[in-house]
C-alpha atoms as a PDB file:
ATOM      1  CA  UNK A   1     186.518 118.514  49.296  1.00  0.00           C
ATOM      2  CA  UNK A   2     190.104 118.369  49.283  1.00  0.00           C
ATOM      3  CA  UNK A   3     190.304 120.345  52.363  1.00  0.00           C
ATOM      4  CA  UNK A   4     188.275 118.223  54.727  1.00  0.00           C
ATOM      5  CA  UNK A   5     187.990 115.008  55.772  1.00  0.00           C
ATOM      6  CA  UNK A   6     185.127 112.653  56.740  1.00  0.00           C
ATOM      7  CA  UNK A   7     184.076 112.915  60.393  1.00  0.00           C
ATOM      8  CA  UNK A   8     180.899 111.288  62.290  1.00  0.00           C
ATOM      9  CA  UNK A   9     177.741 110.672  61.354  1.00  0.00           C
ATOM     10  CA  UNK A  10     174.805 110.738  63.529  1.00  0.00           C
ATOM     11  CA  UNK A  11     171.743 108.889  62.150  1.00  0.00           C
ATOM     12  CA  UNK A  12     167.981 109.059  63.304  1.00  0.00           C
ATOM     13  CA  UNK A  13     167.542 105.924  65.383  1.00  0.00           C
ATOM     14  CA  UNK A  14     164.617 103.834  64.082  1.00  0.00           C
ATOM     15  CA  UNK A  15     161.900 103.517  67.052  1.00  0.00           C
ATOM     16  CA  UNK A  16     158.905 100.845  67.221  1.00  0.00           C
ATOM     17  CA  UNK A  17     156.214 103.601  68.191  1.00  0.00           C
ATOM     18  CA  UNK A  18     157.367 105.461  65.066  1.00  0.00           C
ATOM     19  CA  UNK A  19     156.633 102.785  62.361  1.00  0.00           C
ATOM     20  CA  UNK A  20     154.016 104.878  60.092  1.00  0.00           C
ATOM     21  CA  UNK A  21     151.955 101.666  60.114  1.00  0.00           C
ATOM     22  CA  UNK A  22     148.126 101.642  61.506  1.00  0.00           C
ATOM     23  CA  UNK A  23     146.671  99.401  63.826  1.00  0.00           C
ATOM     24  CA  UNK A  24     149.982  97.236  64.328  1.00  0.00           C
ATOM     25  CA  UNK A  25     149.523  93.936  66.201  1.00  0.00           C
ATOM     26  CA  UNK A  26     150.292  94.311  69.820  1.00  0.00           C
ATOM     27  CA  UNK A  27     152.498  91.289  69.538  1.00  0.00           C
ATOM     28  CA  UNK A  28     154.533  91.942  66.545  1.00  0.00           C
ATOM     29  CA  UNK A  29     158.117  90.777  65.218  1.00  0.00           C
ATOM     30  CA  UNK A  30     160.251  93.768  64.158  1.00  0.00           C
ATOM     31  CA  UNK A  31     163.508  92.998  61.971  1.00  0.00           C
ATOM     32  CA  UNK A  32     165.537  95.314  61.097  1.00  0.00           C
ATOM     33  CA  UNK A  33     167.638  94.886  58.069  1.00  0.00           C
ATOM     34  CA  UNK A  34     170.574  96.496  58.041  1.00  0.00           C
ATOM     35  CA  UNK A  35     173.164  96.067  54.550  1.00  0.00           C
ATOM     36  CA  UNK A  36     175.486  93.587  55.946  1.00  0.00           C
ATOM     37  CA  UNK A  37     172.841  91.337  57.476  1.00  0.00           C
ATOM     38  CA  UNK A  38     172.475  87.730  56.248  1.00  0.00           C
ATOM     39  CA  UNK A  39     169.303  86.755  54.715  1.00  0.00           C
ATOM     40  CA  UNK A  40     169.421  83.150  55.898  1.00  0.00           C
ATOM     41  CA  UNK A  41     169.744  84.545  59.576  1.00  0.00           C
ATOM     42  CA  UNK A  42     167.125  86.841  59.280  1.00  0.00           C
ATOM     43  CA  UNK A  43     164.619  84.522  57.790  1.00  0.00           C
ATOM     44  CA  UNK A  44     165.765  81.423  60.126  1.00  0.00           C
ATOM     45  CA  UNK A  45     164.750  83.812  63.202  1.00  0.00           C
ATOM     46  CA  UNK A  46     161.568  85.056  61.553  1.00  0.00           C
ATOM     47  CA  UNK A  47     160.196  81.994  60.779  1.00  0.00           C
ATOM     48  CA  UNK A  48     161.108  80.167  64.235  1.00  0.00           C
ATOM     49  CA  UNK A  49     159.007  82.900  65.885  1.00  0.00           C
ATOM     50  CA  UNK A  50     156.260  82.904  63.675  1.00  0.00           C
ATOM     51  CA  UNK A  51     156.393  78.795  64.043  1.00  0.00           C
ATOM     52  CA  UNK A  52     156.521  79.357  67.451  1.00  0.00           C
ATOM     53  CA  UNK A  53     153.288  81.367  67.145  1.00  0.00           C
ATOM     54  CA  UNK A  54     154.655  83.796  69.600  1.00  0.00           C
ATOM     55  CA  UNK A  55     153.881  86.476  67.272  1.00  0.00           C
ATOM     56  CA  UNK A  56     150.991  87.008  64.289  1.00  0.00           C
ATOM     57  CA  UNK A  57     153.298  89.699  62.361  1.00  0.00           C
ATOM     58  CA  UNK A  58     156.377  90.422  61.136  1.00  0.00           C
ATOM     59  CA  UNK A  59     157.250  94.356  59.820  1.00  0.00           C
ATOM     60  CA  UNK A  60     160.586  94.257  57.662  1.00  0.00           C
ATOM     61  CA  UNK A  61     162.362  97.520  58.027  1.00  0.00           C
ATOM     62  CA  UNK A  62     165.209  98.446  55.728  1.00  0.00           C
ATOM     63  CA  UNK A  63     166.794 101.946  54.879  1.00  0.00           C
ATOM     64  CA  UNK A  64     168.975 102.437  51.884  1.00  0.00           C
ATOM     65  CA  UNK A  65     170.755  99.668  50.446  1.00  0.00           C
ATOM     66  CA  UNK A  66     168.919  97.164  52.636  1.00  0.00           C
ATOM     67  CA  UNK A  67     165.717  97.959  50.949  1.00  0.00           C
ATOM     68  CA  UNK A  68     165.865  95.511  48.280  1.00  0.00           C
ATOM     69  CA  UNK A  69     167.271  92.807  51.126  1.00  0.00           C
ATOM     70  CA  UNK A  70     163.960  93.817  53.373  1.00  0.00           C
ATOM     71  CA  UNK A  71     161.739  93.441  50.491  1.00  0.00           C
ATOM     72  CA  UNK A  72     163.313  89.788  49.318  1.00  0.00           C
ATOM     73  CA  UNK A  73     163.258  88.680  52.900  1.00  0.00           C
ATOM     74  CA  UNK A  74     159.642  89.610  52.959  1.00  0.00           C
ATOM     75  CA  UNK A  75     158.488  88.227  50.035  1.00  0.00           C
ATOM     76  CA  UNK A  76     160.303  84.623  51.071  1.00  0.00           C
ATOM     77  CA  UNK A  77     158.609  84.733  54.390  1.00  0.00           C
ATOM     78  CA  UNK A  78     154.872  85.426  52.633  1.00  0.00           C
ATOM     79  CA  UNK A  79     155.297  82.844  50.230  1.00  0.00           C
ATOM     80  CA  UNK A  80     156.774  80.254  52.920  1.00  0.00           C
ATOM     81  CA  UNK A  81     154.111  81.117  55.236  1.00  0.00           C
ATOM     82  CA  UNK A  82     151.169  81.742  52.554  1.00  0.00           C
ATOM     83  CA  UNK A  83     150.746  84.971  54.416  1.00  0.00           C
ATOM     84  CA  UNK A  84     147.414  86.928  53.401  1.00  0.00           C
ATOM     85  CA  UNK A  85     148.008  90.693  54.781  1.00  0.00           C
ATOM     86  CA  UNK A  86     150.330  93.208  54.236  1.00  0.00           C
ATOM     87  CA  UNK A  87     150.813  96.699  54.491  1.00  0.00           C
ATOM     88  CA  UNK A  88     154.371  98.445  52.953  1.00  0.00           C
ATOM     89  CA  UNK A  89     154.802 102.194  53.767  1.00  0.00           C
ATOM     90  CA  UNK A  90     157.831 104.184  52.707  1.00  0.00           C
ATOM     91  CA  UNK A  91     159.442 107.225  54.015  1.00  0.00           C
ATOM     92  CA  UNK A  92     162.960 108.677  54.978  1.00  0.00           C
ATOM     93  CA  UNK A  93     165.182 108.678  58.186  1.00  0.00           C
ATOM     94  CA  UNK A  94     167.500 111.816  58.086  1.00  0.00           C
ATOM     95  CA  UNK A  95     171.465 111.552  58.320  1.00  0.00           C
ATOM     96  CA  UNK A  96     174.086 114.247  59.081  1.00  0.00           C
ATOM     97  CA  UNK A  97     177.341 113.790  57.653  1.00  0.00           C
ATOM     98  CA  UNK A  98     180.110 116.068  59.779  1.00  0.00           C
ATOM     99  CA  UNK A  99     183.004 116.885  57.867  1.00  0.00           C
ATOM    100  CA  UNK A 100     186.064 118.210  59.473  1.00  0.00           C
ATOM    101  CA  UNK A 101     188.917 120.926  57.441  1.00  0.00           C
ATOM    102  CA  UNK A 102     192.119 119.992  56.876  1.00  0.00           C
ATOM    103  CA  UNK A 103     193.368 123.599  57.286  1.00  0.00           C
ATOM    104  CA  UNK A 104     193.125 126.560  59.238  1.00  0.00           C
ATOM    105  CA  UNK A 105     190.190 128.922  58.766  1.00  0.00           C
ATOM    106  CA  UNK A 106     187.772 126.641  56.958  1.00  0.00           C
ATOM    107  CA  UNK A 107     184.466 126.030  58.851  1.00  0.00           C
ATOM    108  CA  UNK A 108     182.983 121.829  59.804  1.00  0.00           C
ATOM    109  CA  UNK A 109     180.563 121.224  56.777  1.00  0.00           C
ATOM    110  CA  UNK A 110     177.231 119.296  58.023  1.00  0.00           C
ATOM    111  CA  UNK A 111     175.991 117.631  55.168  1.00  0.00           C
ATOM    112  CA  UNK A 112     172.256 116.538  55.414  1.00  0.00           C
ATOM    113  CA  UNK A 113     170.453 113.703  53.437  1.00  0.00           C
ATOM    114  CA  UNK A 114     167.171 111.793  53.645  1.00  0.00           C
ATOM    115  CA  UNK A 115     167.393 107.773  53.192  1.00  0.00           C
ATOM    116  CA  UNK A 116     164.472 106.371  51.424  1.00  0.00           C
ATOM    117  CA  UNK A 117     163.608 103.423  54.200  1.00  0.00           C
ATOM    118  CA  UNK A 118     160.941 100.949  53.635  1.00  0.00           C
ATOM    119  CA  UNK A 119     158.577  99.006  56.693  1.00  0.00           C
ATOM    120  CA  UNK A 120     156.885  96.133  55.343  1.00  0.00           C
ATOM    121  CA  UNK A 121     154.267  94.463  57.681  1.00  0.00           C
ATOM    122  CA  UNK A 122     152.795  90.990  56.794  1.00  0.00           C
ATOM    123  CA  UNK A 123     150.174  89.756  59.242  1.00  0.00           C
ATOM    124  CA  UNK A 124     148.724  86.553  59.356  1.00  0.00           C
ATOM    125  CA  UNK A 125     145.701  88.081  60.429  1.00  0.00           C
ATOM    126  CA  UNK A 126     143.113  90.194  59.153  1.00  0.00           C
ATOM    127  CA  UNK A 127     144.612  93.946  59.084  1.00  0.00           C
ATOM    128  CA  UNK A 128     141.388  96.490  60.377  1.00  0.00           C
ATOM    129  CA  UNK A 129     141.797  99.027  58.093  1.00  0.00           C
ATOM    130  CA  UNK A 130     142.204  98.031  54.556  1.00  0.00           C
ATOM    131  CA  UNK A 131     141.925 101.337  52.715  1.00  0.00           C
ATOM    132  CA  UNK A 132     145.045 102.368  54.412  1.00  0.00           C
ATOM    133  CA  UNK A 133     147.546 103.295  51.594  1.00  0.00           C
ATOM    134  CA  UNK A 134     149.907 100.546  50.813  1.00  0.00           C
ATOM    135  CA  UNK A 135     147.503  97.351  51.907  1.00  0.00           C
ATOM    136  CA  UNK A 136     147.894  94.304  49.783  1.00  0.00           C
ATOM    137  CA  UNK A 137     146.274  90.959  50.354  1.00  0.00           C
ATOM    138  CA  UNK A 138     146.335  87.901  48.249  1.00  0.00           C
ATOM    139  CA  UNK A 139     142.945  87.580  47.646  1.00  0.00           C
ATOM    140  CA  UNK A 140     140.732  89.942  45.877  1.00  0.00           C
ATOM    141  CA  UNK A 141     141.574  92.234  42.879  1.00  0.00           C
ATOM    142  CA  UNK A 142     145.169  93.142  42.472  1.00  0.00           C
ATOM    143  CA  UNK A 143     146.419  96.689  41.449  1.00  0.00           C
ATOM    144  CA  UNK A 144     146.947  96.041  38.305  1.00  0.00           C
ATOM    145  CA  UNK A 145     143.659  94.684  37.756  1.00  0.00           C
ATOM    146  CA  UNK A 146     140.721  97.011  36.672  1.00  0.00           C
ATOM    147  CA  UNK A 147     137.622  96.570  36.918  1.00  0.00           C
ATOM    148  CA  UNK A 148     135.129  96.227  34.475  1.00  0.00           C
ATOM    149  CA  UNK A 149     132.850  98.938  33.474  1.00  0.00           C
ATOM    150  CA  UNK A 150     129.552  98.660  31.561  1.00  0.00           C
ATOM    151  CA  UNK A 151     131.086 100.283  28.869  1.00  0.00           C
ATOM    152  CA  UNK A 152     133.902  97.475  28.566  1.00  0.00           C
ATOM    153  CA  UNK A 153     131.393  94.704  29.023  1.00  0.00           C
ATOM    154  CA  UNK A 154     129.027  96.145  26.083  1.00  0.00           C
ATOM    155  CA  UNK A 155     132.149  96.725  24.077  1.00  0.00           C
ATOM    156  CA  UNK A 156     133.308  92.703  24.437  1.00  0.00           C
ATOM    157  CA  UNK A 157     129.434  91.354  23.780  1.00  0.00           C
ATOM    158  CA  UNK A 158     129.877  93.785  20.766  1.00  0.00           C
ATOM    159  CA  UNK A 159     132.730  92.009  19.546  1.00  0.00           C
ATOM    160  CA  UNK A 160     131.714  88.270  20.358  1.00  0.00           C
ATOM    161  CA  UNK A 161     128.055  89.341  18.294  1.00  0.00           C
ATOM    162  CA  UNK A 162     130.232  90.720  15.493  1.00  0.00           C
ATOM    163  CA  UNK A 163     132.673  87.224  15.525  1.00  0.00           C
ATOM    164  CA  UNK A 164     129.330  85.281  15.595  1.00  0.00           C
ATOM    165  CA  UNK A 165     127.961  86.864  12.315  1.00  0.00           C
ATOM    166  CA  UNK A 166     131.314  86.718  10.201  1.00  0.00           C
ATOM    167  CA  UNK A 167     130.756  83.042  11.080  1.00  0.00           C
ATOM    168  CA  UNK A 168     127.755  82.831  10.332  1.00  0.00           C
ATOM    169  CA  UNK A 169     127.855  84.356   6.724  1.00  0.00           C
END
């Protein structure tokens, strides 16, 4: 890569109709989160407009190393807030990287990549359809939670018979 130095790059522009959310509010916050952004300004504007009540949801978008920024500002929001719904979808915007030779006779490289990017919606209210992939809410069973079978239920009144007897000997 001696040979060529960095030109432009042209980046797919994020666009609100392209969130790959369902049934997003009509009146919805959208922050973008880009790497050099400031948390305390992005929360300090999210939470006047959701104080305001001038909107019912906030989606957090982030791409690359704003993801983990997106997903703290989110979480501080939900918990300031007690928010109930959310939704988080990932997928990739694409990026071409132009480089340009140094010498004669060499060709411009285009150098493609895919950035992971992240949209995080949190709605105060109820979110239509919640067998959508990536719905959370704070009530109800969580993911890591199972639930329990007939065969784990006769296996744990197994046991608590079995503790009874040793006691009882």
């Amino acid at each position: 890569m001696e040979n060529y130095s960095k030109g432009k790059n042209v980046e797919e522009e994020l666009q609100r109709d392209k969130i790959p959310i369902k049934d997003l509010p009509e009146n919805f916050l959208w922050m973008q989160v880009k790497g050099g952004s400031k948390m305390t300004n992005l929360l300090s504007h999210a939470t006047g407009i959701l104080q305001d009540k001038a909107a019912t949801a906030v989606v957090w978008s982030g791409a690359g190393v704003a993801i983990p920024k997106a997903i703290s500002c989110a979480e501080i929001l939900k918990k300031q807030f007690s928010i109930e719904y959310q939704v988080t979808k990932l997928s990739y915007k694409k990026v071409e990287e132009y480089w340009e030779p140094k010498v004669d006779g060499l060709e411009t490289l285009v150098v493609k990549r895919q950035i992971p990017l992240i949209h995080i919606l949190l709605s105060t209210e109820a979110i239509p359809d919640c067998n959508q992939i990536g719905y959370q809410t704070l009530s109800g069973k969580k993911f890591w939670q199972k639930e329990q079978t007939q065969d784990r239920k006769q296996q744990q009144s197994y046991k608590s018979k079995k503790q009874k007897r040793k006691k009882n000997e």
